[in-house]
PDB file of N, CA and C in Angstrom:
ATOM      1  N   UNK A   1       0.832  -1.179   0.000  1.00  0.00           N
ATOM      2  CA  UNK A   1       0.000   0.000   0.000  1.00  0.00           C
ATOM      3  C   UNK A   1       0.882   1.248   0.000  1.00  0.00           C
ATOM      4  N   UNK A   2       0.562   2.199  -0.372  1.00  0.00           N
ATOM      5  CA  UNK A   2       1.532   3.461  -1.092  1.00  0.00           C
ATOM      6  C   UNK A   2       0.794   4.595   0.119  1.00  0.00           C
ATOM      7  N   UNK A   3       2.048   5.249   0.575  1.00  0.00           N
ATOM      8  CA  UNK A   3       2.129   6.230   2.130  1.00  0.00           C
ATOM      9  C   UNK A   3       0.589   7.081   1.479  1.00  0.00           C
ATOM     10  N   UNK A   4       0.390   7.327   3.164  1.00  0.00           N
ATOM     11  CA  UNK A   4      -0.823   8.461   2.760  1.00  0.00           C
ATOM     12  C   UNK A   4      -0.271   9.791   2.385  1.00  0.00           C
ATOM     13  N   UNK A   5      -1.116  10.777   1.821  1.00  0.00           N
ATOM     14  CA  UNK A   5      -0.856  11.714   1.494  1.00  0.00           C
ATOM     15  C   UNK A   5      -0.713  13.024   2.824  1.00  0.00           C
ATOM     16  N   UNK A   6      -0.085  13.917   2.956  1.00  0.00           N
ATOM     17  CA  UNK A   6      -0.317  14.615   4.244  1.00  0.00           C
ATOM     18  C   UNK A   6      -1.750  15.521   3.744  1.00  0.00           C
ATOM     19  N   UNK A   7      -2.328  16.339   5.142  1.00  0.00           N
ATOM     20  CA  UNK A   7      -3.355  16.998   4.860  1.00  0.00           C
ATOM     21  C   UNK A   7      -3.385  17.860   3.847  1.00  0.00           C
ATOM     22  N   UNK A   8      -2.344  18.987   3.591  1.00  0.00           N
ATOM     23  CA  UNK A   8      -1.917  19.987   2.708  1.00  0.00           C
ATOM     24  C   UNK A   8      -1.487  19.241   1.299  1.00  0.00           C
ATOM     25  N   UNK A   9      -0.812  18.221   0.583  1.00  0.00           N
ATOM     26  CA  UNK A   9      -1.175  17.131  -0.210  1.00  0.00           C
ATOM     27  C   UNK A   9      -2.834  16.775  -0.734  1.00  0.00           C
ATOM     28  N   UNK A  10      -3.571  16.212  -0.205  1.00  0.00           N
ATOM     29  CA  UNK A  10      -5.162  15.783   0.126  1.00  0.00           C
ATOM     30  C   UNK A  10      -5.366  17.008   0.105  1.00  0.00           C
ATOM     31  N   UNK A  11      -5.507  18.084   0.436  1.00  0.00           N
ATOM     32  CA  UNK A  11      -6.144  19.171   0.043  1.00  0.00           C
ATOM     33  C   UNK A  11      -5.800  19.592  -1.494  1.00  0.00           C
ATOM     34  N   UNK A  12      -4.198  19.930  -1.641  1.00  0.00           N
ATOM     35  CA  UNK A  12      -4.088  19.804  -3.055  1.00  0.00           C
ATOM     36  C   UNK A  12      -4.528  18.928  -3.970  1.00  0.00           C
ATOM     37  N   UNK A  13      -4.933  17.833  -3.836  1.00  0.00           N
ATOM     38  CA  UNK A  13      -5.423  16.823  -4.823  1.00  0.00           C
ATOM     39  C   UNK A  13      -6.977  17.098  -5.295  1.00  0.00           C
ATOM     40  N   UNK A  14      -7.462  17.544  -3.968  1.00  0.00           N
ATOM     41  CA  UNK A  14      -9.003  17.424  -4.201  1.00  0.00           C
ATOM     42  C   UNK A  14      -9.201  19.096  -5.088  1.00  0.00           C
ATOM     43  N   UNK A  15      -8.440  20.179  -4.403  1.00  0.00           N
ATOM     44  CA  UNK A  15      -8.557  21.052  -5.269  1.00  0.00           C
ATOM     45  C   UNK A  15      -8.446  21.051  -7.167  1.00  0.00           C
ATOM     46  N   UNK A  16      -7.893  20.216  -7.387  1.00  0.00           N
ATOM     47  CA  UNK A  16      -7.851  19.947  -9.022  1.00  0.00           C
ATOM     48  C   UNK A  16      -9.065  18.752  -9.630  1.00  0.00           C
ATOM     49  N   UNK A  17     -10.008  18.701  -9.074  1.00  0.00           N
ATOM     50  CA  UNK A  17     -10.807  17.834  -8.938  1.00  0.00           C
ATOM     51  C   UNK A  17     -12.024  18.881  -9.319  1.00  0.00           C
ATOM     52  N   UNK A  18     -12.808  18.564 -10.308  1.00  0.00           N
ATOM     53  CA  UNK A  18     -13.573  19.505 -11.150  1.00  0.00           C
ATOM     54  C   UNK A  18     -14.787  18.937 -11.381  1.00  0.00           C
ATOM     55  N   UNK A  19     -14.949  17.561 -11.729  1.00  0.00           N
ATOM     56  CA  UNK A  19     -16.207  17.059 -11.825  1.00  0.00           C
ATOM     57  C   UNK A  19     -15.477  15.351 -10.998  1.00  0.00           C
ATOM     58  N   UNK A  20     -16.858  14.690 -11.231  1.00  0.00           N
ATOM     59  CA  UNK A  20     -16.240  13.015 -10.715  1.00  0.00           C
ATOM     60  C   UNK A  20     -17.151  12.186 -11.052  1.00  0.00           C
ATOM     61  N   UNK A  21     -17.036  10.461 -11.181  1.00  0.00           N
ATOM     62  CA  UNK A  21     -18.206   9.892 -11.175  1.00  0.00           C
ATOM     63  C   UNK A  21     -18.052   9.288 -10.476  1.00  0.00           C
ATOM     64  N   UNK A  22     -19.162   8.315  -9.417  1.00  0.00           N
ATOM     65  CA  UNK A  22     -19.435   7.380  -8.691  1.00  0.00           C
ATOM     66  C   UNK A  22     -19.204   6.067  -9.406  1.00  0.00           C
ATOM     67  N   UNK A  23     -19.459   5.657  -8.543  1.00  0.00           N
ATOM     68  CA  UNK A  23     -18.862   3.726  -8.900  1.00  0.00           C
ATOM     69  C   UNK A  23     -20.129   3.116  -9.748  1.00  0.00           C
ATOM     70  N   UNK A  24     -21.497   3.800  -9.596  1.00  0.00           N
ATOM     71  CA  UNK A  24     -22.690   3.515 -10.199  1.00  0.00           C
ATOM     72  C   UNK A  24     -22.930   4.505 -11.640  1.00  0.00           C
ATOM     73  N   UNK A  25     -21.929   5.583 -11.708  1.00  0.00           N
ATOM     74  CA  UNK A  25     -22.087   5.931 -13.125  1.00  0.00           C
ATOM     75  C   UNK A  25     -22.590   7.591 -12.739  1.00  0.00           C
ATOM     76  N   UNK A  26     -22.934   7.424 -11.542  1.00  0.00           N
ATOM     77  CA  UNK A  26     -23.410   9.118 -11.347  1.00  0.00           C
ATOM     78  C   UNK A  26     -22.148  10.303 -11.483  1.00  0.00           C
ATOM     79  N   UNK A  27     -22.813  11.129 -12.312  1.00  0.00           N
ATOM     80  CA  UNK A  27     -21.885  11.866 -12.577  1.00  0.00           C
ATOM     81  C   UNK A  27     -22.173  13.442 -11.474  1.00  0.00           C
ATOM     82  N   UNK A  28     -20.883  13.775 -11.234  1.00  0.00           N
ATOM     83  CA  UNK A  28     -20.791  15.155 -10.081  1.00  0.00           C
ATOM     84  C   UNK A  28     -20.081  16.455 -11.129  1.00  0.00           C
ATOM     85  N   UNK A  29     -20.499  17.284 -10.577  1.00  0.00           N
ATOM     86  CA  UNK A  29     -19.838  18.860 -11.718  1.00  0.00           C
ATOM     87  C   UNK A  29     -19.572  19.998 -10.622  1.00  0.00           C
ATOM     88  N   UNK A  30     -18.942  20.530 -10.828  1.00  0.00           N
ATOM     89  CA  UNK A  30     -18.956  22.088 -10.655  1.00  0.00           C
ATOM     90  C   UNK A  30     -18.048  21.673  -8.746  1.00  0.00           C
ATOM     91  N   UNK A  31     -17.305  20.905  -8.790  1.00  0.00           N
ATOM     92  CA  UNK A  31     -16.461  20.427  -7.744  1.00  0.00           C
ATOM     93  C   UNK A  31     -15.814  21.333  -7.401  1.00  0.00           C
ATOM     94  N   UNK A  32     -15.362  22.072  -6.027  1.00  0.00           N
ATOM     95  CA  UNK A  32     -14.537  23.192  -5.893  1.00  0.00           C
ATOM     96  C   UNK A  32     -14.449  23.268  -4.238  1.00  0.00           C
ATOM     97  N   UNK A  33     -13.443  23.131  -3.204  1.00  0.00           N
ATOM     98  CA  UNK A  33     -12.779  22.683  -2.458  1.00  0.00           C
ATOM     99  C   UNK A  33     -12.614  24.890  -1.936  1.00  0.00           C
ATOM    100  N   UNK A  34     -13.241  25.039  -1.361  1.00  0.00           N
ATOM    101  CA  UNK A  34     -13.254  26.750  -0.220  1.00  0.00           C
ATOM    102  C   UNK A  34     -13.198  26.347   1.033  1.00  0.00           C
ATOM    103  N   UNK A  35     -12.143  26.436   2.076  1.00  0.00           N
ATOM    104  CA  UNK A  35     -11.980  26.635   3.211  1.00  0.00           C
ATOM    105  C   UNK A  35     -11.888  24.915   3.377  1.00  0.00           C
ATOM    106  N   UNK A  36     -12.536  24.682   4.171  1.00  0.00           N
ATOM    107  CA  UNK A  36     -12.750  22.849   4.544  1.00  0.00           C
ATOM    108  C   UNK A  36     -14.117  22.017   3.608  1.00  0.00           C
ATOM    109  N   UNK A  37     -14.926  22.597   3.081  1.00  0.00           N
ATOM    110  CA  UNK A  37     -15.601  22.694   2.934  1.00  0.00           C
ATOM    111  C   UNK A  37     -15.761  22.443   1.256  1.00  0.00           C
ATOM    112  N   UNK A  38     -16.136  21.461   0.404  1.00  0.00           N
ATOM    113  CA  UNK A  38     -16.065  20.963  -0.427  1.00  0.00           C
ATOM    114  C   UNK A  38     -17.800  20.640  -1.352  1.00  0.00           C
ATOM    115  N   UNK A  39     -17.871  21.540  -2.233  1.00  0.00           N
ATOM    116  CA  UNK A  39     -19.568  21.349  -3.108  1.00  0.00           C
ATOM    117  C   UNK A  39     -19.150  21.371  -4.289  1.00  0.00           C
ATOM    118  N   UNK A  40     -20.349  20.789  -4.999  1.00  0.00           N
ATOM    119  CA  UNK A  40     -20.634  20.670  -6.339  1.00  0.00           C
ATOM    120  C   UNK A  40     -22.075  20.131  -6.593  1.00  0.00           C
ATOM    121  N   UNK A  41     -22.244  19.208  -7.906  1.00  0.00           N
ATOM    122  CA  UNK A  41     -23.466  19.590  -8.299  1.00  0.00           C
ATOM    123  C   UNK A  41     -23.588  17.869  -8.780  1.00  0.00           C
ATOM    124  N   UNK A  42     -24.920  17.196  -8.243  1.00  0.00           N
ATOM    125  CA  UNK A  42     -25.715  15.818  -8.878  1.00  0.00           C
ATOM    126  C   UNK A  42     -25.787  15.873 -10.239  1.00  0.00           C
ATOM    127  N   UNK A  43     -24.833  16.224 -11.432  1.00  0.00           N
ATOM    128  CA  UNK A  43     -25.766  16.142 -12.613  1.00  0.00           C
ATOM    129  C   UNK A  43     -27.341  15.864 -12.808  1.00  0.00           C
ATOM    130  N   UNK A  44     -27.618  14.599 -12.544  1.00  0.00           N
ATOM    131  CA  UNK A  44     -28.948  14.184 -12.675  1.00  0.00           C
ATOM    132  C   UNK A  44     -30.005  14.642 -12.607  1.00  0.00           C
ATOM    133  N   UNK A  45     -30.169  15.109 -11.131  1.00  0.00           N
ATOM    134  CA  UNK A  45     -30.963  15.767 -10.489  1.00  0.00           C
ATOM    135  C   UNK A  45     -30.580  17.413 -10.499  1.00  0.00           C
ATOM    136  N   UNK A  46     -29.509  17.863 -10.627  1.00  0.00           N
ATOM    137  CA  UNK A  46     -28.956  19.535 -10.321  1.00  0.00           C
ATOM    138  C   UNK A  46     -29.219  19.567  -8.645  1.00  0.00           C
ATOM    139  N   UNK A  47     -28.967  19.098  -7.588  1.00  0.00           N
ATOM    140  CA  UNK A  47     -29.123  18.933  -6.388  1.00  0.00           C
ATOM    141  C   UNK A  47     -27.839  19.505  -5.980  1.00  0.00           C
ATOM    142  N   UNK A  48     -27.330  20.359  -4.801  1.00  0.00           N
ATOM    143  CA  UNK A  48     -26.187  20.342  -4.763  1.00  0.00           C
ATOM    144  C   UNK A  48     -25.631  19.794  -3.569  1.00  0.00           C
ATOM    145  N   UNK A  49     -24.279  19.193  -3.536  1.00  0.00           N
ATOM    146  CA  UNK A  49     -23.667  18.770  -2.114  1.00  0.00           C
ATOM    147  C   UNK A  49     -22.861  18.892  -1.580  1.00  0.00           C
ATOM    148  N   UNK A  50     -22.635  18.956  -0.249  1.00  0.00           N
ATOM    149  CA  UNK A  50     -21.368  19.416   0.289  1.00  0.00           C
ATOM    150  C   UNK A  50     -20.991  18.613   1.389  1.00  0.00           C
ATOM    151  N   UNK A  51     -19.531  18.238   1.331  1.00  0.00           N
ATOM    152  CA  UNK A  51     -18.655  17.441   1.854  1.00  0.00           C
ATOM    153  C   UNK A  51     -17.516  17.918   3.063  1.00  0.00           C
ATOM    154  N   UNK A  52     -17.719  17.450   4.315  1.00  0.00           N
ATOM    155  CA  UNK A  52     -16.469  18.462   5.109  1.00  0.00           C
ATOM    156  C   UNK A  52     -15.456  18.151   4.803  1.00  0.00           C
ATOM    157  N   UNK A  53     -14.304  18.826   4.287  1.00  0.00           N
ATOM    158  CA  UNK A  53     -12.972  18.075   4.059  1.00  0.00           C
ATOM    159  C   UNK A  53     -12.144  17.426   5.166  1.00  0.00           C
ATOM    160  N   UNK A  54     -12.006  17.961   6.129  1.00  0.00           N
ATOM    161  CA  UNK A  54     -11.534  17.405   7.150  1.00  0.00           C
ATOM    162  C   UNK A  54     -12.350  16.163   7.520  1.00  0.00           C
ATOM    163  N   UNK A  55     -13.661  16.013   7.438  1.00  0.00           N
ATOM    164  CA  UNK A  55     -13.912  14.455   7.959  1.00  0.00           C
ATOM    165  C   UNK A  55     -13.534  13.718   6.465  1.00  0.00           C
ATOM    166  N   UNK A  56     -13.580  14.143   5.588  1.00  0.00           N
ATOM    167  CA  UNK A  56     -13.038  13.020   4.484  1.00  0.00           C
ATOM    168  C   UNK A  56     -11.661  12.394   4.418  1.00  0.00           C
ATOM    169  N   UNK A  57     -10.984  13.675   4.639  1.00  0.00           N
ATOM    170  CA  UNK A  57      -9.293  13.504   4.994  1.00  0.00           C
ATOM    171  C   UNK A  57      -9.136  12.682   6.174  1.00  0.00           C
ATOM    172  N   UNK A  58     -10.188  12.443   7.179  1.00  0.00           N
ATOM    173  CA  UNK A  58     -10.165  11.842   8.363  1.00  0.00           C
ATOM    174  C   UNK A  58     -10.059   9.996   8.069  1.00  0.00           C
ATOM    175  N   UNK A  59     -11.441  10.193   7.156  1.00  0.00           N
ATOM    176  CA  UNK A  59     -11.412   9.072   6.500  1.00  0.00           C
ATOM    177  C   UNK A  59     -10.086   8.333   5.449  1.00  0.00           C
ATOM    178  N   UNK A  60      -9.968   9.023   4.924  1.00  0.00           N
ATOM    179  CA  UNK A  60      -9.189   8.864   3.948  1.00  0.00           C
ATOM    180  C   UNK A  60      -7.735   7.960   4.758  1.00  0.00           C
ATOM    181  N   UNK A  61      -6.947   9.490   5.794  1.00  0.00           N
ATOM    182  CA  UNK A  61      -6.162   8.785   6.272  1.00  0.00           C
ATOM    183  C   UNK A  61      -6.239   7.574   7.848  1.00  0.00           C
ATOM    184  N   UNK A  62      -7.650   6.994   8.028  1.00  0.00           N
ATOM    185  CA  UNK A  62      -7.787   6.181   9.059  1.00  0.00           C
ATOM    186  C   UNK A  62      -8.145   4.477   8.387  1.00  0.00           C
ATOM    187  N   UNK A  63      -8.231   4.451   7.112  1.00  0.00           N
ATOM    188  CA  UNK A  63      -9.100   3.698   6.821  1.00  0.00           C
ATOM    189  C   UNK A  63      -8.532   3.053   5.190  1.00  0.00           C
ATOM    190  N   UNK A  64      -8.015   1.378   5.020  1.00  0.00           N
ATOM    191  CA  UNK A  64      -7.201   0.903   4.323  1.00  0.00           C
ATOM    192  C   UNK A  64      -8.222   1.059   3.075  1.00  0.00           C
ATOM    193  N   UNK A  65      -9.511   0.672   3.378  1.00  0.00           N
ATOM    194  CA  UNK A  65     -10.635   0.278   2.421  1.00  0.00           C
ATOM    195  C   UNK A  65     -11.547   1.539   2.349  1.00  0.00           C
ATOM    196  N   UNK A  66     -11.900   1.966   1.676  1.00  0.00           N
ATOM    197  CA  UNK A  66     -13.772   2.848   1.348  1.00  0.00           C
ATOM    198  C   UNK A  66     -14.214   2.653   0.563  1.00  0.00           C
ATOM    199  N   UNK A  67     -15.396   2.434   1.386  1.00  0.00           N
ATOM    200  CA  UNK A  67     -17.094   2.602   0.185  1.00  0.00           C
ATOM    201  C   UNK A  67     -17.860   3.861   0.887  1.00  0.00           C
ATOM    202  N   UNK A  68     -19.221   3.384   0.028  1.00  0.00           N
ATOM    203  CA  UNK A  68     -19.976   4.694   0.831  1.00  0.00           C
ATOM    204  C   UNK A  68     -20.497   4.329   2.305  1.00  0.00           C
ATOM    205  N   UNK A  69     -19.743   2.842   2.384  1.00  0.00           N
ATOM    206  CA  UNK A  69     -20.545   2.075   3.895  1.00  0.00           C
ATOM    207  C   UNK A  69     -19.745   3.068   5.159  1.00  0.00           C
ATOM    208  N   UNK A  70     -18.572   2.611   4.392  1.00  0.00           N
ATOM    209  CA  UNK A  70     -17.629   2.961   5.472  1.00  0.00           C
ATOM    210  C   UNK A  70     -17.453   4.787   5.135  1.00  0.00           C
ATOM    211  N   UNK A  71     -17.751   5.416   4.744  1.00  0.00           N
ATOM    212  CA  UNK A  71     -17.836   6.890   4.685  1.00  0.00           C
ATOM    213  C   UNK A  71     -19.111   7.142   5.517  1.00  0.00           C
ATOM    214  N   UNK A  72     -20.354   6.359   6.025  1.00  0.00           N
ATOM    215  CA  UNK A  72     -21.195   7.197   7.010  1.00  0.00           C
ATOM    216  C   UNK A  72     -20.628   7.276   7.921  1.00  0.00           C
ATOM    217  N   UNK A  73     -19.867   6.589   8.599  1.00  0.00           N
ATOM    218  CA  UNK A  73     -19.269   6.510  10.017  1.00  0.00           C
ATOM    219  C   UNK A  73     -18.498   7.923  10.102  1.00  0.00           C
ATOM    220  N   UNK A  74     -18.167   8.699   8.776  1.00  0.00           N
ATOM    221  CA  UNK A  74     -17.074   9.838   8.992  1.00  0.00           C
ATOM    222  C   UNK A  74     -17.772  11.269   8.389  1.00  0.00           C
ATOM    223  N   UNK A  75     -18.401  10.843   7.302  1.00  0.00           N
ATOM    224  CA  UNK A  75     -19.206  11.785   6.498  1.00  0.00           C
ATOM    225  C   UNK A  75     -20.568  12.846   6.964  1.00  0.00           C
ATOM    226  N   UNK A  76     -20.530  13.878   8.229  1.00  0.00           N
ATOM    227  CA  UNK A  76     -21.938  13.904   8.491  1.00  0.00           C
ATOM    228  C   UNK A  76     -23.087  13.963   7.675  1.00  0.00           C
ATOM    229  N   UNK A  77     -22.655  14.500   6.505  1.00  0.00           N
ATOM    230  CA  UNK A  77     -23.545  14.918   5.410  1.00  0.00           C
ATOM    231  C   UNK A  77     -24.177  13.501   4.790  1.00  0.00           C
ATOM    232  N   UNK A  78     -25.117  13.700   4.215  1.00  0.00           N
ATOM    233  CA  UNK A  78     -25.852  12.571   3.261  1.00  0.00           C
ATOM    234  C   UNK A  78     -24.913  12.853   2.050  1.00  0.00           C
ATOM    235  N   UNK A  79     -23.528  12.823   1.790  1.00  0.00           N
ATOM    236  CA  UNK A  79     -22.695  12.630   0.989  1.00  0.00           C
ATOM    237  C   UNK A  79     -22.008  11.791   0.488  1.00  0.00           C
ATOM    238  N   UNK A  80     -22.252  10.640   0.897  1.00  0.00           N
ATOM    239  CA  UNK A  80     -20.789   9.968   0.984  1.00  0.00           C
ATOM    240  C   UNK A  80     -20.611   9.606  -0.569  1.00  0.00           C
ATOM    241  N   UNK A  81     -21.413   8.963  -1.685  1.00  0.00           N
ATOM    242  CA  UNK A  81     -21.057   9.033  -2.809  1.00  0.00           C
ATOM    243  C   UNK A  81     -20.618  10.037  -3.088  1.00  0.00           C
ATOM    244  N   UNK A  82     -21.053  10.974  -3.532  1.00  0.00           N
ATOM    245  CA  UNK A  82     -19.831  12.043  -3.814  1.00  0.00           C
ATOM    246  C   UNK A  82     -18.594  12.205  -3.269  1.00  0.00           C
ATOM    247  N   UNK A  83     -18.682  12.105  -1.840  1.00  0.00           N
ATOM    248  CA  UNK A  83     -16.711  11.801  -1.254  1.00  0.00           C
ATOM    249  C   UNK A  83     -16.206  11.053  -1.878  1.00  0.00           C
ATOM    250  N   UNK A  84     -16.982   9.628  -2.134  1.00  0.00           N
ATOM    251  CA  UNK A  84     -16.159   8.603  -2.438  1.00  0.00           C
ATOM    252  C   UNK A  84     -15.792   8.948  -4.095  1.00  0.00           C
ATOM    253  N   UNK A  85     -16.448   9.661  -5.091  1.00  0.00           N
ATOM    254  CA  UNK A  85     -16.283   9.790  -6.155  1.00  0.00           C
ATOM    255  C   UNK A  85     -15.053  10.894  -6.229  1.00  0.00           C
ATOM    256  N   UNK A  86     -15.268  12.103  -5.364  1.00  0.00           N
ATOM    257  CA  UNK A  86     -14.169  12.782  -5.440  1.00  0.00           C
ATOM    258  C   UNK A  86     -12.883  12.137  -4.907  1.00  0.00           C
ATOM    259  N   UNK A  87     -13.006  11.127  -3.982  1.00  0.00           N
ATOM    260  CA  UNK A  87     -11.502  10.735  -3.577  1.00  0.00           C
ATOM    261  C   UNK A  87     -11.300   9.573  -4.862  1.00  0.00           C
ATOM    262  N   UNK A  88     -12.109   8.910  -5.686  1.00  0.00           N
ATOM    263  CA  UNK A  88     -11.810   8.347  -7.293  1.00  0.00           C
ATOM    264  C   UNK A  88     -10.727   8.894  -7.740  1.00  0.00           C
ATOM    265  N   UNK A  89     -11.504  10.371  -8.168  1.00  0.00           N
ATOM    266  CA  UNK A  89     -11.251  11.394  -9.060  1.00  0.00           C
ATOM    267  C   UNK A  89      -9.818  11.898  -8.540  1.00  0.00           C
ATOM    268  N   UNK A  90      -9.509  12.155  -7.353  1.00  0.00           N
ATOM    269  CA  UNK A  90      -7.835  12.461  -7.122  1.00  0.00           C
ATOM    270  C   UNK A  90      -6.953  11.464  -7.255  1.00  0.00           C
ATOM    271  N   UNK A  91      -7.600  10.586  -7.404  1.00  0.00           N
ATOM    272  CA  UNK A  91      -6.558   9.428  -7.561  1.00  0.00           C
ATOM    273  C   UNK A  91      -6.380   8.557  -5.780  1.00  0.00           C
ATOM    274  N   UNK A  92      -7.125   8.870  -4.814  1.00  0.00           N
ATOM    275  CA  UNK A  92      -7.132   8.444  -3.917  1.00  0.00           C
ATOM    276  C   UNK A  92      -7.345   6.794  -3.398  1.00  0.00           C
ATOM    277  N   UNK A  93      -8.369   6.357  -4.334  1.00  0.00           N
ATOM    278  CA  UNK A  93      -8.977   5.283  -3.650  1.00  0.00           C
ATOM    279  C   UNK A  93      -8.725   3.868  -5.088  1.00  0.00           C
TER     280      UNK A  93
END
Protein backbone atom coordinates (compact mmCIF):
# COMPACT_ATOMS: atom_id res chain seq x y z
CA UNK A 1 0.00 0.00 0.00
CA UNK A 2 1.53 3.46 -1.09
CA UNK A 3 2.13 6.23 2.13
CA UNK A 4 -0.82 8.46 2.76
CA UNK A 5 -0.86 11.71 1.49
CA UNK A 6 -0.32 14.61 4.24
CA UNK A 7 -3.35 17.00 4.86
CA UNK A 8 -1.92 19.99 2.71
CA UNK A 9 -1.18 17.13 -0.21
CA UNK A 10 -5.16 15.78 0.13
CA UNK A 11 -6.14 19.17 0.04
CA UNK A 12 -4.09 19.80 -3.06
CA UNK A 13 -5.42 16.82 -4.82
CA UNK A 14 -9.00 17.42 -4.20
CA UNK A 15 -8.56 21.05 -5.27
CA UNK A 16 -7.85 19.95 -9.02
CA UNK A 17 -10.81 17.83 -8.94
CA UNK A 18 -13.57 19.50 -11.15
CA UNK A 19 -16.21 17.06 -11.82
CA UNK A 20 -16.24 13.01 -10.71
CA UNK A 21 -18.21 9.89 -11.17
CA UNK A 22 -19.43 7.38 -8.69
CA UNK A 23 -18.86 3.73 -8.90
CA UNK A 24 -22.69 3.52 -10.20
CA UNK A 25 -22.09 5.93 -13.12
CA UNK A 26 -23.41 9.12 -11.35
CA UNK A 27 -21.88 11.87 -12.58
CA UNK A 28 -20.79 15.16 -10.08
CA UNK A 29 -19.84 18.86 -11.72
CA UNK A 30 -18.96 22.09 -10.65
CA UNK A 31 -16.46 20.43 -7.74
CA UNK A 32 -14.54 23.19 -5.89
CA UNK A 33 -12.78 22.68 -2.46
CA UNK A 34 -13.25 26.75 -0.22
CA UNK A 35 -11.98 26.63 3.21
CA UNK A 36 -12.75 22.85 4.54
CA UNK A 37 -15.60 22.69 2.93
CA UNK A 38 -16.07 20.96 -0.43
CA UNK A 39 -19.57 21.35 -3.11
CA UNK A 40 -20.63 20.67 -6.34
CA UNK A 41 -23.47 19.59 -8.30
CA UNK A 42 -25.72 15.82 -8.88
CA UNK A 43 -25.77 16.14 -12.61
CA UNK A 44 -28.95 14.18 -12.67
CA UNK A 45 -30.96 15.77 -10.49
CA UNK A 46 -28.96 19.53 -10.32
CA UNK A 47 -29.12 18.93 -6.39
CA UNK A 48 -26.19 20.34 -4.76
CA UNK A 49 -23.67 18.77 -2.11
CA UNK A 50 -21.37 19.42 0.29
CA UNK A 51 -18.66 17.44 1.85
CA UNK A 52 -16.47 18.46 5.11
CA UNK A 53 -12.97 18.08 4.06
CA UNK A 54 -11.53 17.41 7.15
CA UNK A 55 -13.91 14.46 7.96
CA UNK A 56 -13.04 13.02 4.48
CA UNK A 57 -9.29 13.50 4.99
CA UNK A 58 -10.17 11.84 8.36
CA UNK A 59 -11.41 9.07 6.50
CA UNK A 60 -9.19 8.86 3.95
CA UNK A 61 -6.16 8.79 6.27
CA UNK A 62 -7.79 6.18 9.06
CA UNK A 63 -9.10 3.70 6.82
CA UNK A 64 -7.20 0.90 4.32
CA UNK A 65 -10.64 0.28 2.42
CA UNK A 66 -13.77 2.85 1.35
CA UNK A 67 -17.09 2.60 0.19
CA UNK A 68 -19.98 4.69 0.83
CA UNK A 69 -20.55 2.08 3.89
CA UNK A 70 -17.63 2.96 5.47
CA UNK A 71 -17.84 6.89 4.69
CA UNK A 72 -21.20 7.20 7.01
CA UNK A 73 -19.27 6.51 10.02
CA UNK A 74 -17.07 9.84 8.99
CA UNK A 75 -19.21 11.79 6.50
CA UNK A 76 -21.94 13.90 8.49
CA UNK A 77 -23.54 14.92 5.41
CA UNK A 78 -25.85 12.57 3.26
CA UNK A 79 -22.70 12.63 0.99
CA UNK A 80 -20.79 9.97 0.98
CA UNK A 81 -21.06 9.03 -2.81
CA UNK A 82 -19.83 12.04 -3.81
CA UNK A 83 -16.71 11.80 -1.25
CA UNK A 84 -16.16 8.60 -2.44
CA UNK A 85 -16.28 9.79 -6.15
CA UNK A 86 -14.17 12.78 -5.44
CA UNK A 87 -11.50 10.73 -3.58
CA UNK A 88 -11.81 8.35 -7.29
CA UNK A 89 -11.25 11.39 -9.06
CA UNK A 90 -7.84 12.46 -7.12
CA UNK A 91 -6.56 9.43 -7.56
CA UNK A 92 -7.13 8.44 -3.92
CA UNK A 93 -8.98 5.28 -3.65
Amino acid sequence: MSEKLSKEQFYSRIRNVEEATSVNGVHYSYICLSGNMITGVRDTTKQAFRVNADELYKAYSECAVLNTSILKGYISSRAQSPALAILRAAGQV
